[in-house]
C-alpha atoms as a PDB file:
ATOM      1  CA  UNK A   1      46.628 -18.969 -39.341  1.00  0.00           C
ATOM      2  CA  UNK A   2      48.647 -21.022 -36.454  1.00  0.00           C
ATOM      3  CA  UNK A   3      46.797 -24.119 -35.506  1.00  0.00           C
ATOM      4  CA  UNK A   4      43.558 -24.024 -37.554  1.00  0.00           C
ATOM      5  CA  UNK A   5      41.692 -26.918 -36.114  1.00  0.00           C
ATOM      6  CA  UNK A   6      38.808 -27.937 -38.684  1.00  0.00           C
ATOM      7  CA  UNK A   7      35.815 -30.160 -38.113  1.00  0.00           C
ATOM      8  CA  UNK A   8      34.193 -31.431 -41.381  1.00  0.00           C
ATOM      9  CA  UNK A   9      30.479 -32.359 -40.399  1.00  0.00           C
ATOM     10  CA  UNK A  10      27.127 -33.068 -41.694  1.00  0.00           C
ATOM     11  CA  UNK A  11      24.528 -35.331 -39.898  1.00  0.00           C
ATOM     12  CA  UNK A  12      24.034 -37.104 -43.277  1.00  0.00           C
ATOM     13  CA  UNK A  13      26.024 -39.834 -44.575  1.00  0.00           C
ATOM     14  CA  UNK A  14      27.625 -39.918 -48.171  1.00  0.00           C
ATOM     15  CA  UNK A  15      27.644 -36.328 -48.655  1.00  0.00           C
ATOM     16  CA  UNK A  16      31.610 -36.832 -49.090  1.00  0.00           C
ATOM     17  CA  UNK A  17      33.192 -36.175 -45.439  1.00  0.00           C
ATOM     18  CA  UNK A  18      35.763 -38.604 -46.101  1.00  0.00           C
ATOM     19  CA  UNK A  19      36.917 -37.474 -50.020  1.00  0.00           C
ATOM     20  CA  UNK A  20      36.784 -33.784 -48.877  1.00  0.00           C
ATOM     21  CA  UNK A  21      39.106 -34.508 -45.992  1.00  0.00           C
ATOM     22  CA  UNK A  22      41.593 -36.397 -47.792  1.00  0.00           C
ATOM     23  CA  UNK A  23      41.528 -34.040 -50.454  1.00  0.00           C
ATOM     24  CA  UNK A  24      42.018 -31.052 -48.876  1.00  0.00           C
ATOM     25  CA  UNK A  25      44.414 -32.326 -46.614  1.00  0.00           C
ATOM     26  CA  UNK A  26      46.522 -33.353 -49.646  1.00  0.00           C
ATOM     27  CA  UNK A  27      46.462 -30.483 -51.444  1.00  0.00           C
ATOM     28  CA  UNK A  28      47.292 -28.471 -48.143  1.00  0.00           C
ATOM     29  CA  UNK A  29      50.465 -30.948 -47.384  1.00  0.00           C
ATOM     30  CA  UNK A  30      51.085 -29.824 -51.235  1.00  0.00           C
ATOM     31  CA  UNK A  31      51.629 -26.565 -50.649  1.00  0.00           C
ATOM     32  CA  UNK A  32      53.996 -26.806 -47.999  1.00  0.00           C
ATOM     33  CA  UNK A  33      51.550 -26.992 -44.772  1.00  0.00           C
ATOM     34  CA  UNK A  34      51.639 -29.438 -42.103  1.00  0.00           C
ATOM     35  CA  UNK A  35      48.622 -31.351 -41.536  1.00  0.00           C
ATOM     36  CA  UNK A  36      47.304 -33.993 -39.474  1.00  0.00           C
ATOM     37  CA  UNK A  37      44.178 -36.000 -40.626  1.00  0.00           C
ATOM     38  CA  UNK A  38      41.784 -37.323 -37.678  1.00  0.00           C
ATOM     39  CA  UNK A  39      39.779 -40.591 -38.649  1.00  0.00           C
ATOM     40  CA  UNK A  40      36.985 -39.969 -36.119  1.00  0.00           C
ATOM     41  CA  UNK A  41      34.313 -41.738 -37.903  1.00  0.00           C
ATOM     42  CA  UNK A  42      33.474 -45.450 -36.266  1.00  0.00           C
ATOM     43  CA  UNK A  43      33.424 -46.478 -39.798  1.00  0.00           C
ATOM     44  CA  UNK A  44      37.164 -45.666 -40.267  1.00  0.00           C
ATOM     45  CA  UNK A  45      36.892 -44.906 -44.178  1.00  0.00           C
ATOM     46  CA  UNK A  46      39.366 -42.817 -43.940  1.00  0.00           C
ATOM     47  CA  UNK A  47      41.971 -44.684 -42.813  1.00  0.00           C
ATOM     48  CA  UNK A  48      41.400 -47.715 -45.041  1.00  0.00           C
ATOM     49  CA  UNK A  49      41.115 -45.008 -48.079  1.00  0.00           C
ATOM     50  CA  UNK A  50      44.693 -44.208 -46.836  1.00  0.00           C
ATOM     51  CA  UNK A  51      45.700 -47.838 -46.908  1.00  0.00           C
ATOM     52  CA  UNK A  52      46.374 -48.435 -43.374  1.00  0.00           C
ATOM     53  CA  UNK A  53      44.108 -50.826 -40.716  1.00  0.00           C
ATOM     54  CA  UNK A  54      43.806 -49.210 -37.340  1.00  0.00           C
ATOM     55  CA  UNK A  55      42.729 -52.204 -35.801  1.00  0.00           C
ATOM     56  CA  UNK A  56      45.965 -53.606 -33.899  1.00  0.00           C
ATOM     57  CA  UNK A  57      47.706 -50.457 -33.793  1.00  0.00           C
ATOM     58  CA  UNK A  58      47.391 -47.075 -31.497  1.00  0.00           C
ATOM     59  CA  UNK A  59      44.696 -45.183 -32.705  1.00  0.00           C
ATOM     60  CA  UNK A  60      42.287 -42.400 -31.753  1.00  0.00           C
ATOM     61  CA  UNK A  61      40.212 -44.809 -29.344  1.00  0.00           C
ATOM     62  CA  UNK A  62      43.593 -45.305 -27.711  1.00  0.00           C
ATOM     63  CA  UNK A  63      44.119 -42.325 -27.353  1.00  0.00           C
ATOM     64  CA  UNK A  64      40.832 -41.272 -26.198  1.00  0.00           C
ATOM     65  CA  UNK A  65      40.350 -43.992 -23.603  1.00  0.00           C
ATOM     66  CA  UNK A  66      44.073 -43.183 -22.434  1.00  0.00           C
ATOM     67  CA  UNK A  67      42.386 -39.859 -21.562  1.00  0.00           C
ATOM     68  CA  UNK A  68      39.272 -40.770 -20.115  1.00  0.00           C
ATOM     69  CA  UNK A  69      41.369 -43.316 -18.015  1.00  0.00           C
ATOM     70  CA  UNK A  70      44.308 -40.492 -17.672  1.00  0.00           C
ATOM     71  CA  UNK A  71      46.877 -43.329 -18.063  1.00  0.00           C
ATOM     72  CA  UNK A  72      49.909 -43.052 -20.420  1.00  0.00           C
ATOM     73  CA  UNK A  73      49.491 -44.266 -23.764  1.00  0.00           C
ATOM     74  CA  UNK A  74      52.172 -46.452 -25.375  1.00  0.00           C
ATOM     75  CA  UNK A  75      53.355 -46.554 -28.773  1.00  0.00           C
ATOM     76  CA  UNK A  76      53.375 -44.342 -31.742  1.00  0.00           C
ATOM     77  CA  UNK A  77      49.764 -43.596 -33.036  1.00  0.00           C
ATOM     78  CA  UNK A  78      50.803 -41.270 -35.921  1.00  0.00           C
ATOM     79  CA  UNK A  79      51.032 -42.179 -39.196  1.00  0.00           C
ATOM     80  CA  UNK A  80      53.098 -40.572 -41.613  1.00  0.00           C
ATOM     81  CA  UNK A  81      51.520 -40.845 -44.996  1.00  0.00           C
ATOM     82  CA  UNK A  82      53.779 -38.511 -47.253  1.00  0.00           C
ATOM     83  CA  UNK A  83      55.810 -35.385 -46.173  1.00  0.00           C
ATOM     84  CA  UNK A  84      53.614 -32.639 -44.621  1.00  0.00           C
ATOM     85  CA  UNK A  85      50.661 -35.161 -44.119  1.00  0.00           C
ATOM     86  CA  UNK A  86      49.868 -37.792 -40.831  1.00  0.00           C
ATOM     87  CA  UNK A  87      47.172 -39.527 -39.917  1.00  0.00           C
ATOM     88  CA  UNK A  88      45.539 -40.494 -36.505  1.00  0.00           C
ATOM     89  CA  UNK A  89      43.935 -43.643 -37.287  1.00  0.00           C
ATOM     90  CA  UNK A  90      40.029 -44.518 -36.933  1.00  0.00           C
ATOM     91  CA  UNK A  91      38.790 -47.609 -35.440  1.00  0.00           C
ATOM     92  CA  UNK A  92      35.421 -49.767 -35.209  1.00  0.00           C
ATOM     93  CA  UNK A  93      36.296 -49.845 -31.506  1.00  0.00           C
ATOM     94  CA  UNK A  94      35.608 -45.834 -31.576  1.00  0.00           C
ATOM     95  CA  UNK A  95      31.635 -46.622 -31.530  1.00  0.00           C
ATOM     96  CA  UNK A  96      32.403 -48.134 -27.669  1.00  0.00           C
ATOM     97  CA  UNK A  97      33.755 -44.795 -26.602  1.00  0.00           C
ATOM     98  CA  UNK A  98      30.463 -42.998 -26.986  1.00  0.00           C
ATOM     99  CA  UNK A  99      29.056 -45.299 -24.590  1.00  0.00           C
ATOM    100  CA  UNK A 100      32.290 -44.685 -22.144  1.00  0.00           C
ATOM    101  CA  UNK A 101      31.912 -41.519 -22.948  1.00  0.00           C
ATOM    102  CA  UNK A 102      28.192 -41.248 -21.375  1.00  0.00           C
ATOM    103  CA  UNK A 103      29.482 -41.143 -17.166  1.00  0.00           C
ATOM    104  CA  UNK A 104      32.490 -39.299 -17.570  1.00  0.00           C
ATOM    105  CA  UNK A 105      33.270 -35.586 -16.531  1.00  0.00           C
ATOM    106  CA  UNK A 106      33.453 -32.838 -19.337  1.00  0.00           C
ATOM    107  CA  UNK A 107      32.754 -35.672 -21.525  1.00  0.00           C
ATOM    108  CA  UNK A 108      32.501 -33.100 -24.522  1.00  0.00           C
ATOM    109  CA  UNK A 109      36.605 -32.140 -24.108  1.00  0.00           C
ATOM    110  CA  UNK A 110      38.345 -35.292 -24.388  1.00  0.00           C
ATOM    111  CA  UNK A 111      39.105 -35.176 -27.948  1.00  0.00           C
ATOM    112  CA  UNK A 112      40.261 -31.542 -26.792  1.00  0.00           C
ATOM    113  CA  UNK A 113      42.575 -32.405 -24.588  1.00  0.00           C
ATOM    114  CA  UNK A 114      44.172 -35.234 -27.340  1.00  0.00           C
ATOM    115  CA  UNK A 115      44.291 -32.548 -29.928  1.00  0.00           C
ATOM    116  CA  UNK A 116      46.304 -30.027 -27.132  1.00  0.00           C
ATOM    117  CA  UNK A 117      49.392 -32.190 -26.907  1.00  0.00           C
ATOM    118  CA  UNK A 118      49.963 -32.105 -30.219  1.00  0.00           C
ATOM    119  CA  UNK A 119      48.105 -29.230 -31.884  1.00  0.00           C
ATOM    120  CA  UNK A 120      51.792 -27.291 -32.258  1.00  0.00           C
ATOM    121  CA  UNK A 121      53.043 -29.675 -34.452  1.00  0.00           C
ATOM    122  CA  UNK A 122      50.672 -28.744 -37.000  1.00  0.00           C
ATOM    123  CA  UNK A 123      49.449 -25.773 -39.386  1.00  0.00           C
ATOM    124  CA  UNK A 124      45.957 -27.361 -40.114  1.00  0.00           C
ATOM    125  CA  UNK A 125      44.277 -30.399 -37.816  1.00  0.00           C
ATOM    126  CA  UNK A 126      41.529 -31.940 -39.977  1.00  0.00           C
ATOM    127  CA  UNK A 127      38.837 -33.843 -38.294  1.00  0.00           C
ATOM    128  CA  UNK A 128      36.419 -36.525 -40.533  1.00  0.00           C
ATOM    129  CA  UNK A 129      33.093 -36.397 -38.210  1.00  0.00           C
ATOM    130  CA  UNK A 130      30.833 -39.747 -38.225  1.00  0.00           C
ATOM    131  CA  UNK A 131      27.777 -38.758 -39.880  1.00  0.00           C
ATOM    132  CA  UNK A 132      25.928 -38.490 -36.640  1.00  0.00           C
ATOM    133  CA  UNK A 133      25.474 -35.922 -33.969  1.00  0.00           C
ATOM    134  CA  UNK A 134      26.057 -37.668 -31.085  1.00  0.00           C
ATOM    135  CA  UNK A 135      28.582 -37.444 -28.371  1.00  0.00           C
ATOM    136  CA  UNK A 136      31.881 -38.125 -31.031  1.00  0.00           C
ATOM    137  CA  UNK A 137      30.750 -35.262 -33.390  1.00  0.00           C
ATOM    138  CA  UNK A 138      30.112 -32.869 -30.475  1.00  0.00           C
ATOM    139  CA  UNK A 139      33.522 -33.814 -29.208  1.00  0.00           C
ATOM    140  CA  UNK A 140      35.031 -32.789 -32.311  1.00  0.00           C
ATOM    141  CA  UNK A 141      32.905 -29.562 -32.155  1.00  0.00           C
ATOM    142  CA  UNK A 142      34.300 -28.653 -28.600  1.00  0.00           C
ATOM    143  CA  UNK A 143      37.844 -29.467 -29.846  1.00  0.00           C
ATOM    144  CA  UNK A 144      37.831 -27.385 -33.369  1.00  0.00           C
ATOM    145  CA  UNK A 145      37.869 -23.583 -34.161  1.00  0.00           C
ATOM    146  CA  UNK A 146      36.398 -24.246 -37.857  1.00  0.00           C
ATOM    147  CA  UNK A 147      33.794 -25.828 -39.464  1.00  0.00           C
ATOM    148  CA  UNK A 148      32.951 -27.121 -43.252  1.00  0.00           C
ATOM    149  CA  UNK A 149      29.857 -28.132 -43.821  1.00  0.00           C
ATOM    150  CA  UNK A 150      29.945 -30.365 -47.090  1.00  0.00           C
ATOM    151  CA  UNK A 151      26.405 -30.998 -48.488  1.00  0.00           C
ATOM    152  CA  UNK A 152      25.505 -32.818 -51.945  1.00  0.00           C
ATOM    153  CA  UNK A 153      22.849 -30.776 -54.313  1.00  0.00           C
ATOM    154  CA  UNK A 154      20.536 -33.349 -53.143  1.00  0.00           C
ATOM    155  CA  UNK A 155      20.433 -32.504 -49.949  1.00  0.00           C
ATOM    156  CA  UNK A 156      18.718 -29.379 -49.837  1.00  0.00           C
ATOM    157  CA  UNK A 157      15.900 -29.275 -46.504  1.00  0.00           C
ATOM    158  CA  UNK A 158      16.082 -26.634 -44.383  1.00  0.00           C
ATOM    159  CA  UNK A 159      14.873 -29.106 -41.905  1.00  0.00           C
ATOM    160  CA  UNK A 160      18.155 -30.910 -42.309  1.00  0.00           C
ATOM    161  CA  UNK A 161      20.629 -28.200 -42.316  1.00  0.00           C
ATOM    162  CA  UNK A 162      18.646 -26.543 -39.698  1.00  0.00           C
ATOM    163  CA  UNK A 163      19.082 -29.175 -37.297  1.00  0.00           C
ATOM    164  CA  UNK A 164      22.847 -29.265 -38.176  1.00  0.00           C
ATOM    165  CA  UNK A 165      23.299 -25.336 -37.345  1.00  0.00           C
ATOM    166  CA  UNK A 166      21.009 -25.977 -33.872  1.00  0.00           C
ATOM    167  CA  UNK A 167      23.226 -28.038 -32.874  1.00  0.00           C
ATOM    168  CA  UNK A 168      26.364 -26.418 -33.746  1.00  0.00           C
ATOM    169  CA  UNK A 169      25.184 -22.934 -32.143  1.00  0.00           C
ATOM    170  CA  UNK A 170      24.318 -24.583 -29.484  1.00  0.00           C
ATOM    171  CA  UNK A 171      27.928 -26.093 -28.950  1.00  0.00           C
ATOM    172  CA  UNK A 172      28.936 -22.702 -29.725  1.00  0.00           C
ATOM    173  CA  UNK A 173      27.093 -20.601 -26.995  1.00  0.00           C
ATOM    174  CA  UNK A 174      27.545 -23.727 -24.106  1.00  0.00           C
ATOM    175  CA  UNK A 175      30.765 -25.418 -25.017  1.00  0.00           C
ATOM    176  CA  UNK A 176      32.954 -23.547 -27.645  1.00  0.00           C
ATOM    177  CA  UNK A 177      32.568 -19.983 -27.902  1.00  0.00           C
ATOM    178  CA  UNK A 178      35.342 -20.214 -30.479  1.00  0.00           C
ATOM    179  CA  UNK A 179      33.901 -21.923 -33.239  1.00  0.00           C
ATOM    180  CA  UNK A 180      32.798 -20.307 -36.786  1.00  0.00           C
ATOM    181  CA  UNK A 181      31.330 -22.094 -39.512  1.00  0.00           C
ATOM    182  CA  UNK A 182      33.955 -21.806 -42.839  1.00  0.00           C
ATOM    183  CA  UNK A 183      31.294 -22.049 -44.931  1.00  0.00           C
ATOM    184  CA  UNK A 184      28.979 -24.931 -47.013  1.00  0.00           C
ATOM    185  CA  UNK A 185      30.836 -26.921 -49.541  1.00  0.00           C
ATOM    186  CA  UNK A 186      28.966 -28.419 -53.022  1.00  0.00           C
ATOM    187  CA  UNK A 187      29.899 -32.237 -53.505  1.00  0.00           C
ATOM    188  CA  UNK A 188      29.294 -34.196 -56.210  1.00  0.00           C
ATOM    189  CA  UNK A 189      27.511 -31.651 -58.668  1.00  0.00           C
ATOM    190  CA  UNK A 190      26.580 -32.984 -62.091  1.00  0.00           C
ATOM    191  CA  UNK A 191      27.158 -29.036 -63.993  1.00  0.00           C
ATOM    192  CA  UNK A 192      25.606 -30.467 -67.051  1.00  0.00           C
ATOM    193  CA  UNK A 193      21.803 -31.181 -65.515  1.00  0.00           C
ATOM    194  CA  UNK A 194      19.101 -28.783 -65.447  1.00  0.00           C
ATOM    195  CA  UNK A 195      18.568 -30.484 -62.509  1.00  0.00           C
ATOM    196  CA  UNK A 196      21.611 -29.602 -60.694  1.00  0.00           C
ATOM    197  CA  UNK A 197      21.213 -25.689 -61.356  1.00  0.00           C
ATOM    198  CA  UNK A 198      18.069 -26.231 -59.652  1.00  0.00           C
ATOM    199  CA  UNK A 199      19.258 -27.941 -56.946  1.00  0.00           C
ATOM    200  CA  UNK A 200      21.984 -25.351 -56.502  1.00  0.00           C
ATOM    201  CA  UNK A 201      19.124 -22.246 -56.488  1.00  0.00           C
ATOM    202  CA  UNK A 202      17.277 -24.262 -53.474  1.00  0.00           C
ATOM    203  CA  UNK A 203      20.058 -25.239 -52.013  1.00  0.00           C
ATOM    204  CA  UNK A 204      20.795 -20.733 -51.768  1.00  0.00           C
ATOM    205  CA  UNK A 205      16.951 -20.384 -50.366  1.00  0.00           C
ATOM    206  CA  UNK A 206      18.001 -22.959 -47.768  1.00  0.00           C
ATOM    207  CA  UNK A 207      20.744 -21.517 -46.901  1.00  0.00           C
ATOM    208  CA  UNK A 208      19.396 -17.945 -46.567  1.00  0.00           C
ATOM    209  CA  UNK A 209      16.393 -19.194 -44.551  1.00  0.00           C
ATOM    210  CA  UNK A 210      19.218 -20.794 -41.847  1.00  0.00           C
ATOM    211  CA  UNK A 211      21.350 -17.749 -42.090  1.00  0.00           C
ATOM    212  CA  UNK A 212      18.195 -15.527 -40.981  1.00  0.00           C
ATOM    213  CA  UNK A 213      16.936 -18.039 -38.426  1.00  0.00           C
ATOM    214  CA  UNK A 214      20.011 -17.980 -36.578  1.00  0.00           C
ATOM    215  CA  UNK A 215      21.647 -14.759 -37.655  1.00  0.00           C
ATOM    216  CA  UNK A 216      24.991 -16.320 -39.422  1.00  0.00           C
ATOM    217  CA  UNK A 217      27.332 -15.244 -41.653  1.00  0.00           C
ATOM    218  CA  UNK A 218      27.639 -18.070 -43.485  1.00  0.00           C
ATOM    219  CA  UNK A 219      28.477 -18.759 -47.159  1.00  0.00           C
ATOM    220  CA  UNK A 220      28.486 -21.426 -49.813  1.00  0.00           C
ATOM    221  CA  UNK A 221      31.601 -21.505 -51.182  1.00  0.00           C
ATOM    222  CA  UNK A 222      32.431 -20.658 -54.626  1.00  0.00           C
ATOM    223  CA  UNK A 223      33.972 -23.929 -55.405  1.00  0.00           C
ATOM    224  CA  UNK A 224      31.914 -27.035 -56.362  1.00  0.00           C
ATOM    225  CA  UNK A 225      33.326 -30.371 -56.316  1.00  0.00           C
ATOM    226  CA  UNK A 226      32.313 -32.382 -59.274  1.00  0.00           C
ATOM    227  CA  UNK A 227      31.225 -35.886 -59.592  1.00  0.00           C
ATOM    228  CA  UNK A 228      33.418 -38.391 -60.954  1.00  0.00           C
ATOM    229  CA  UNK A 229      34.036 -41.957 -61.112  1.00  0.00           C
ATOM    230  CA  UNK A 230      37.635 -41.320 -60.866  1.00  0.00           C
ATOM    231  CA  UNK A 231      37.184 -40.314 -57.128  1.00  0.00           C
ATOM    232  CA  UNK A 232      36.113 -43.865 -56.253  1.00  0.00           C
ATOM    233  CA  UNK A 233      39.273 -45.613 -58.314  1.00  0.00           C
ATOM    234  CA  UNK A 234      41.437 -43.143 -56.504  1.00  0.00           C
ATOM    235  CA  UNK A 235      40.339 -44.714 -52.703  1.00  0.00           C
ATOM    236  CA  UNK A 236      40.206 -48.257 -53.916  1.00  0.00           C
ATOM    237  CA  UNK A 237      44.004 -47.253 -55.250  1.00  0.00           C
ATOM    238  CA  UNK A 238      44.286 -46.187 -51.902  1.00  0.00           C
ATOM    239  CA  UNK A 239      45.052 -42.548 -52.949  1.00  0.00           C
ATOM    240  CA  UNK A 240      43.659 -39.022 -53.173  1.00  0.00           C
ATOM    241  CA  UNK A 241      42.192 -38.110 -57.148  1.00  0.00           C
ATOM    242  CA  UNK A 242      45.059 -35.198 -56.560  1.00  0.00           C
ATOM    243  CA  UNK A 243      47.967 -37.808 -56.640  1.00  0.00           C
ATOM    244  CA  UNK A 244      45.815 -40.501 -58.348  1.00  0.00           C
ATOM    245  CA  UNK A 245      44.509 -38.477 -61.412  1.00  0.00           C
ATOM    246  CA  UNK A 246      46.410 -34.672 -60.924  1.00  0.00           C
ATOM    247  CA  UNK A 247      44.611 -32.835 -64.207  1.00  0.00           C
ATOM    248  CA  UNK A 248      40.613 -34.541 -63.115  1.00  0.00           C
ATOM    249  CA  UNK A 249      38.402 -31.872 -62.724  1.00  0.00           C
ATOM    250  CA  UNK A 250      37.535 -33.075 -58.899  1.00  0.00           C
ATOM    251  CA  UNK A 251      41.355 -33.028 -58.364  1.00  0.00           C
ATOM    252  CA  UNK A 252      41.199 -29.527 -60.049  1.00  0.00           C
ATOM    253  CA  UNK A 253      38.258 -28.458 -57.927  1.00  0.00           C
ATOM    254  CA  UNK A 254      39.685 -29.627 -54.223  1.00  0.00           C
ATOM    255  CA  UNK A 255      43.095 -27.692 -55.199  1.00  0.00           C
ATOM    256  CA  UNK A 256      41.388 -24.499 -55.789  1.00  0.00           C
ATOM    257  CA  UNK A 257      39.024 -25.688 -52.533  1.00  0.00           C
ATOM    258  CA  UNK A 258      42.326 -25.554 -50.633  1.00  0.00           C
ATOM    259  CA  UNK A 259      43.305 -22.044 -52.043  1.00  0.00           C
ATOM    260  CA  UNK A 260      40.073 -20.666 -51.208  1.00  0.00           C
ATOM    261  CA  UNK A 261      39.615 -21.713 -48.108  1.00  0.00           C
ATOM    262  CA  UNK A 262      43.104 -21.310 -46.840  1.00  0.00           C
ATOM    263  CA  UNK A 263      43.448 -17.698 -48.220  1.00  0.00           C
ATOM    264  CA  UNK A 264      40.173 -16.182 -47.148  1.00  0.00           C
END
């Protein structure tokens, strides 16, 4: 598919946004795909896992206040970070446009109408979402046509995940009638704990309960990213695990992530 426009998001914090977007970015740019990677957290992890400081540089702030303004925006604010893969740089700055953000009209499109200049340049646009669900994640919402939902076998409330779905069929029915929601994506699972096959059983319940709340076809999908200590060398290397550490089972696991996503 032409375009795919994908919005990684989860209200929660360090359920591995960041890794999963890098990740499956890279092993997309692998196989011979064009992708751009959107640093649209305020945190910017992304773009300092990458190596790069979006500070003094065009950025997605830029390029969002050069929209909100509708002035011209000078410079180069793509990055090229290997063949097949670019980034749009994240900033702390990008906090300040939510509160821009808060009198201007269709507030909820600008990072739409960023994306539409240069969406055709692209066979996969990857967005890493703040873990929030204010006005930057439903921005990405209104801009994407996909959704992954990556969750850790901790996090297993309804409550939670619940909330998440609210919000994004909400977005769906007001804003973005083109949205779907790829499916829930295991981080960090520890296969060897009794604990974890719990986890992962709950985690099913949960996910049934939303699916029948809100009539979805959603899924969890069959991959499950392992944990590792390897994935946190790899970003202080400034690298994905899948160039850091090829054969490690997470690099392994976001590879056949990639396939399964991509192809079904």
């Amino acid at each position: 598919m032409k375009n795919k426009i994908t919005a990684i998001v989860n209200q929660k914090g360090g359920v591995g946004k960041t890794t999963t977007a890098l990740n499956l970015s890279y092993a997309l740019s692998e196989e011979g795909k064009k992708v751009l990677l959107i640093d649209f957290d305020p945190q910017a992890s992304l773009t300092v896992a990458l190596g790069h400081n979006g500070e003094n540089i065009c950025n997605i702030q830029t390029l969002m206040a050069g929209e909100i303004e509708e002035s011209k925006v000078e410079g180069e604010y793509v990055i090229k970070i290997k063949d097949n893969l670019d980034l749009i740089p994240g900033t702390l700055d990008l906090a300040g446009i939510e509160i821009s953000l808060v009198n201007v009209m269709s507030r909820e499109m600008i990072l739409k109408q960023v994306i539409k200049k240069i969406e055709n340049d692209y066979d996969y646009i990857i967005i890493d979402c703040s873990p929030s669900l204010g006005m930057l994640t439903i921005n990405a919402l209104a801009a994407c046509n996909s959704i992954i939902i990556p969750v850790t076998p901790e996090y297993l409330s309804a409550k939670g995940l619940g909330l998440l779905i609210s919000s994004i069929n909400k977005i769906k029915k007001r804003i973005n009638t083109n949205i779907e929601i790829d499916g829930i994506l295991i981080t960090m699972m520890n296969e060897r704990t009794n604990l974890s096959k719990e986890m992962i059983k709950a985690l099913n319940e949960s996910v049934e309960f939303v699916k029948s709340k809100f009539n979805l076809n959603m899924k969890i999908f069959e991959s499950k990213i392992p944990v590792s200590v390897k994935t946190g060398e790899a970003i202080l290397n400034r690298k994905s695990i899948i160039e850091y550490e090829p054969k490690n089972k997470v690099s392994e696991a976001y590879q056949y992530f990639a396939w399964e996503w991509s192809e079904n």
